[in-house]
Protein backbone atom coordinates (compact mmCIF):
# COMPACT_ATOMS: atom_id res chain seq x y z
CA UNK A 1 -5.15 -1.49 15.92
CA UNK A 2 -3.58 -5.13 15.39
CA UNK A 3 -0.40 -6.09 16.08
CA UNK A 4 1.94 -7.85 14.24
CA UNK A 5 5.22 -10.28 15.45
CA UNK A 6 5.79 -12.48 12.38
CA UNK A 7 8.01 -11.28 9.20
CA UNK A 8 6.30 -14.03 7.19
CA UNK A 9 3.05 -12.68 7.87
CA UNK A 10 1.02 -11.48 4.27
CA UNK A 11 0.41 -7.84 4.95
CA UNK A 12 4.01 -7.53 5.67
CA UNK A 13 5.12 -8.90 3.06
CA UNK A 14 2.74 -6.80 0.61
CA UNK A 15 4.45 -3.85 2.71
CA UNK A 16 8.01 -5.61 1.52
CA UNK A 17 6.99 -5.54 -2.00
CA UNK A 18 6.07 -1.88 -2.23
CA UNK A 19 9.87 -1.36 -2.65
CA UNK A 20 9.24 -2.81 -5.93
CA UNK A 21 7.76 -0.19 -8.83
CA UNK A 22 6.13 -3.52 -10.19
CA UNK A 23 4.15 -3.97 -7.11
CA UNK A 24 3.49 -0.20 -6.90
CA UNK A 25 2.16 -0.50 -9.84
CA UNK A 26 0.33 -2.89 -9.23
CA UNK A 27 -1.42 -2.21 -5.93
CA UNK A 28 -1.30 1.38 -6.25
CA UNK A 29 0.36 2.49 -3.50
CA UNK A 30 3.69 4.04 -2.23
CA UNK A 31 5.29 3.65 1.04
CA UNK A 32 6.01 6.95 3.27
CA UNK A 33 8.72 6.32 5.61
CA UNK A 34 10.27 9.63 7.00
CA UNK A 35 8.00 10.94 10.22
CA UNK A 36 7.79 14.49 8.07
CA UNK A 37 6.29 12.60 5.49
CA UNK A 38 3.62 10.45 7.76
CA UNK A 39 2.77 13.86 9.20
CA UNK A 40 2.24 14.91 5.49
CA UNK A 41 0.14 11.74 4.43
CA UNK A 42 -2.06 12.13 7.44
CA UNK A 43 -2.34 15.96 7.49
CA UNK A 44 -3.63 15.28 4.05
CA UNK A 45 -5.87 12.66 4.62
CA UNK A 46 -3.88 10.44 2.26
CA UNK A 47 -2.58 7.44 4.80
CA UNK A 48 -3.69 4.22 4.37
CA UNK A 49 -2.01 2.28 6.78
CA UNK A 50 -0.42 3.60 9.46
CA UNK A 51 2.79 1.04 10.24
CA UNK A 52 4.48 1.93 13.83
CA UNK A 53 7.46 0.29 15.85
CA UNK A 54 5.66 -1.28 18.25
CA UNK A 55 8.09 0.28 21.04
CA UNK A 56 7.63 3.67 19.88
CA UNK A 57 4.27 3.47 20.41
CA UNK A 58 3.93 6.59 23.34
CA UNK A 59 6.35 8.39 20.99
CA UNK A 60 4.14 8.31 17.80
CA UNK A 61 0.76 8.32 20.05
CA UNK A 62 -0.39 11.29 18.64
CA UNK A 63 0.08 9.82 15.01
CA UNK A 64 -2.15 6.96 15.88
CA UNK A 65 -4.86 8.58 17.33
CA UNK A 66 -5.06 10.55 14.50
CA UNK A 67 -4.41 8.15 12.00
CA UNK A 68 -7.29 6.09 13.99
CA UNK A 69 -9.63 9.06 13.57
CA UNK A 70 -9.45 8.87 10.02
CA UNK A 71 -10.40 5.50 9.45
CA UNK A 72 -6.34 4.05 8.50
CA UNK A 73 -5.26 0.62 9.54
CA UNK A 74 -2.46 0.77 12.42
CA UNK A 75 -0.13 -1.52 12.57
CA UNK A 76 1.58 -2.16 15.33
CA UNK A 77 4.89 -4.01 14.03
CA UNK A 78 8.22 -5.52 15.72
CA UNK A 79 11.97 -3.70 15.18
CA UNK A 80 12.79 -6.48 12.94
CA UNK A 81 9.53 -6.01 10.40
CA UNK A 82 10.25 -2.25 10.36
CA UNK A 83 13.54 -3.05 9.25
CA UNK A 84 12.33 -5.60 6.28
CA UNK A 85 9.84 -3.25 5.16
CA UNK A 86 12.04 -0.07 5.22
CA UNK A 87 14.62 1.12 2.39
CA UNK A 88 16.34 3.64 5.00
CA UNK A 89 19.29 2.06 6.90
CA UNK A 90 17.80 3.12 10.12
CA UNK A 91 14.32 3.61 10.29
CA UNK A 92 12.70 6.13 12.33
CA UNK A 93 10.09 3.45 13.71
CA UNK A 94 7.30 4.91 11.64
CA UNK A 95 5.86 4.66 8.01
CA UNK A 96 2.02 4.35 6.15
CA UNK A 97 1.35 3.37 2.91
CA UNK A 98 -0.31 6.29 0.21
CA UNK A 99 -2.59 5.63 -2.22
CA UNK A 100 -0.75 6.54 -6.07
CA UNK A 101 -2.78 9.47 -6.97
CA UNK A 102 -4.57 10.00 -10.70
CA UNK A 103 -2.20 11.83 -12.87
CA UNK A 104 -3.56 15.18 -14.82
CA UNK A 105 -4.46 15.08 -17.99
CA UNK A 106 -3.34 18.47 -19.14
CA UNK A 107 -2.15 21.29 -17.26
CA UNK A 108 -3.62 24.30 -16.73
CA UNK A 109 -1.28 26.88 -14.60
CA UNK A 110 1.65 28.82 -16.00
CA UNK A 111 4.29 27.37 -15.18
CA UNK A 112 5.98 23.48 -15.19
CA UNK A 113 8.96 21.65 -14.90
CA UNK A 114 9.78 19.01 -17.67
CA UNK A 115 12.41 16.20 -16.40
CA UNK A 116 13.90 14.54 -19.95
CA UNK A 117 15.49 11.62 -18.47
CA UNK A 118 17.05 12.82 -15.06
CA UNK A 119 17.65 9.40 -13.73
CA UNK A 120 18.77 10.41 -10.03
CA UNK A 121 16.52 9.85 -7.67
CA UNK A 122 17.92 12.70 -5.77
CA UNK A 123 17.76 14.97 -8.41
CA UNK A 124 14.34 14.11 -9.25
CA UNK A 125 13.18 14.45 -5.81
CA UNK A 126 14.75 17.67 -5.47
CA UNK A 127 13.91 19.36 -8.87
CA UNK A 128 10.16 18.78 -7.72
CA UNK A 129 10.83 20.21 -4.23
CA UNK A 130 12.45 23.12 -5.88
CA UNK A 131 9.35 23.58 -8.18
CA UNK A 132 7.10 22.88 -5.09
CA UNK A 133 9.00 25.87 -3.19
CA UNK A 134 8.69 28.37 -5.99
CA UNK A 135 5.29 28.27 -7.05
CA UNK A 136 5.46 25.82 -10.04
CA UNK A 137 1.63 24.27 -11.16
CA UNK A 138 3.30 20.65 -12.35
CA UNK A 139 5.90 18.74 -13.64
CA UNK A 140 6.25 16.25 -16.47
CA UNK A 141 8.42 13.10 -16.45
CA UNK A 142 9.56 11.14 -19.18
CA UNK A 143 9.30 7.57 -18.90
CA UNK A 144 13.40 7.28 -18.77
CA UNK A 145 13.05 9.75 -15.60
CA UNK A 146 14.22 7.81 -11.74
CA UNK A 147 11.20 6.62 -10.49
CA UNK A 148 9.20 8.94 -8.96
CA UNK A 149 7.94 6.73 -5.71
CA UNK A 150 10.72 5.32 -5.11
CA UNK A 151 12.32 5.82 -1.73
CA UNK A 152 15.30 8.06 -2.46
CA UNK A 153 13.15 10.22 -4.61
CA UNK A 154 10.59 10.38 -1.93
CA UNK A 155 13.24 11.67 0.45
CA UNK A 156 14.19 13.82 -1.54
CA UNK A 157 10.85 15.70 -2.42
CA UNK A 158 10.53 15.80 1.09
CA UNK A 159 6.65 15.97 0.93
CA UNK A 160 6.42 18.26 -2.19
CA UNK A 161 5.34 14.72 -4.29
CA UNK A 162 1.72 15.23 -2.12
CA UNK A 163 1.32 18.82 -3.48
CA UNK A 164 2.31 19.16 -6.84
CA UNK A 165 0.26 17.41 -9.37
CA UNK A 166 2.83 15.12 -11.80
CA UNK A 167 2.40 13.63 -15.21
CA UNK A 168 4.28 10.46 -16.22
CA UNK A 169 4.47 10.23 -19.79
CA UNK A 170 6.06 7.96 -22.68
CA UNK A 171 6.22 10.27 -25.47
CA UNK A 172 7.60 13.67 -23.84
CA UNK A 173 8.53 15.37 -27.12
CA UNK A 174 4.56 15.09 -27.79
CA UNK A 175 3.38 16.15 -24.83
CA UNK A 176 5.25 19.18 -25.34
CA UNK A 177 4.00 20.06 -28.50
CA UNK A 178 0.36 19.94 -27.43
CA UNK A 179 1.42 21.96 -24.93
CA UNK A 180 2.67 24.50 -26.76
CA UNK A 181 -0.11 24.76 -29.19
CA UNK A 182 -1.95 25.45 -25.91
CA UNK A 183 0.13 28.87 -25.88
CA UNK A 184 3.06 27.03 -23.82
CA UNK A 185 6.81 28.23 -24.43
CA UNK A 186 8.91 25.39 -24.22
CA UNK A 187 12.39 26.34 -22.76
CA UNK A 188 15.19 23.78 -23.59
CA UNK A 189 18.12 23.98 -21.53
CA UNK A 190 21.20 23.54 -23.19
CA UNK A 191 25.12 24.25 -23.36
CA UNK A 192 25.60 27.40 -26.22
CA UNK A 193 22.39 28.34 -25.63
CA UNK A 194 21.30 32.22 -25.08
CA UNK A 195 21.65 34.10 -21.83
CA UNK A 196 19.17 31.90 -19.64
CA UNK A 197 18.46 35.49 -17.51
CA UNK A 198 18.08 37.93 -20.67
CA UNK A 199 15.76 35.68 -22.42
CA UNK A 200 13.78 33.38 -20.03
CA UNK A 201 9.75 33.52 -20.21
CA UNK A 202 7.96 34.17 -17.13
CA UNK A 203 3.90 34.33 -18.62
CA UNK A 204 3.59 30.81 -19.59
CA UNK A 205 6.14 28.55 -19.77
CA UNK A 206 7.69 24.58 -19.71
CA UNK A 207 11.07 24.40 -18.71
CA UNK A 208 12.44 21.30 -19.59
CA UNK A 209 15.80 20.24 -17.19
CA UNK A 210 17.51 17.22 -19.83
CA UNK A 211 19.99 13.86 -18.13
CA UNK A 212 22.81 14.34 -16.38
CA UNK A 213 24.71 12.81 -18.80
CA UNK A 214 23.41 13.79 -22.14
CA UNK A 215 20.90 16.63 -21.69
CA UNK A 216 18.03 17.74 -23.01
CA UNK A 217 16.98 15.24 -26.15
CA UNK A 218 17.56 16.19 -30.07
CA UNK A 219 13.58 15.51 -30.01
CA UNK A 220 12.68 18.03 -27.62
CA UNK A 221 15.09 20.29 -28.81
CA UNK A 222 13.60 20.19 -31.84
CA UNK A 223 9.96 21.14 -30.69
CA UNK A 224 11.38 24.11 -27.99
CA UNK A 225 10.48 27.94 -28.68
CA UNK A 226 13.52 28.68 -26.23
CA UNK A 227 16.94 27.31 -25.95
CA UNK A 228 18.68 29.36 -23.33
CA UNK A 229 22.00 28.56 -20.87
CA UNK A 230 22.64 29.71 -17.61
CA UNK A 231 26.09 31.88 -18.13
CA UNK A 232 29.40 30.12 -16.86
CA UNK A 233 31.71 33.19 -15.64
CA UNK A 234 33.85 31.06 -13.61
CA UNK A 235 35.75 27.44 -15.04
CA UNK A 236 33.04 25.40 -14.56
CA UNK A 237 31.28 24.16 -18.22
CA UNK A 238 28.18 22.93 -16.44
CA UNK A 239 26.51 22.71 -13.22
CA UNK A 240 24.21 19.35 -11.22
CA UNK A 241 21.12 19.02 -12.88
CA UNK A 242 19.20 19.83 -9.60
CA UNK A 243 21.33 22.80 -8.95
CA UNK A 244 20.66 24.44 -12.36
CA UNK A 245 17.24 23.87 -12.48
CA UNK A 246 16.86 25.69 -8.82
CA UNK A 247 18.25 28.69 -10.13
CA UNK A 248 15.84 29.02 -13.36
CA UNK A 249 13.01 27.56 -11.89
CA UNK A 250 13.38 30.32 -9.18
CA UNK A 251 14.05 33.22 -12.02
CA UNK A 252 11.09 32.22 -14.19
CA UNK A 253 8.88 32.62 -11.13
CA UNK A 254 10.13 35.70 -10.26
CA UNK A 255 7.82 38.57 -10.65
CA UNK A 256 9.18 41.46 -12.15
């Protein structure tokens, strides 16, 4: 255990710099700051460093005894560092750095979420929570997709980014069509489409949730097998991004 006093010091400041994606990148690591999520990370075995408000120490004793056990750094830090290094406006005196897992290759279950440039964190986060909930194998994000480690999208998986396995990928509209000559349907959501609940495939399937602003792209479009709405009986012509892909993520699992 070492503790630290000094915002200048190195190690914080390559703590400050994971709230870059650059310096993710770079070092290949995301910061964890909620305590569900440092319970997550070490429950996993996936902390690196454990990073603790020095006078919550009794109240996160258990965390760094365990984190300790495992072989993490602990860092015992002041109010003021936890504050630099944190993206929340009040931090909840606890965080630990996780190594950026390897992305899959290909997929292999039956079903996954496709994100076509949702740039929300929040709906990014909670699209993949969603999929985490129901059952779903993976998700795919295009590169103009929020970024996935950053700290509102972290918040908003709420854990669910440690379980499901996620692709990052330039060139979406191509990783769909291997996909589907893999024996994938490729459901594009989209306004005029066909009854979403008459239609939907539940064997193998991508469904693909498009922007918030623009939808699902003319070059994915293009490649789907599917393009299917959810049907709008009230006055509303669409619904948030997130909400509509909980309610077809949640149908396609469904068995029947």
């Amino acid at each position: 255990m070492k503790e630290i006093t000094s915002v200048h010091n190195p190690q914080v400041q390559m703590l400050r710099d994971l709230q870059k994606a650059k310096h993710r990148r770079e070092a290949g690591l995301f910061l964890a700051e909620s305590v569900k999520m440092v319970r997550e990370a070490l429950a996993l075995s996936l902390c690196r460093t454990l990073v603790v408000d020095s006078r919550r120490r009794e109240e996160y004793a258990e965390m760094i005894m365990q984190a300790e056990n495992a072989g993490c750094e602990v860092l015992l830090v002041t109010a003021a560092i936890m504050q630099a290094i944190s993206e929340a406006k009040t931090p909840q005196g606890v965080c630990c750095t996780v190594e950026i897992r390897k992305e899959p290759q290909t997929f292999d279950g039956r079903l996954i979420v496709a994100m076509d440039g949702v740039q929300d964190p929040g709906n990014v986060g909670t699209i993949l929570r969603t999929a985490d909930a129901a059952g779903f194998d993976g998700a795919l994000l295009s590169g103009a997709c929020a970024d996935l480690y950053s700290a509102k999208t972290l918040r908003a998986t709420m854990g669910s980014v440690f379980r499901v396995p996620v692709r990052r990928v330039s060139d979406l509209p191509a990783a769909l069509e291997a996909m589907k000559a893999e024996g994938y349907a490729v459901v594009a959501t989209e306004l005029g489409g066909k009854d979403f609940y008459t239609h939907c495939p539940r064997k193998k399937a991508v469904l693909v949730i498009g922007s918030e602003g623009s939808g699902v792209s003319t070059a994915v479009r293009d490649i789907a097998t599917h393009h299917l709405a959810l049907p709008m009986r009230g006055g509303a012509e669409s619904l948030n991004a997130a909400v509509a892909a909980g309610i077809m993520i949640y149908e396609m699992a469904r068995e029947i």
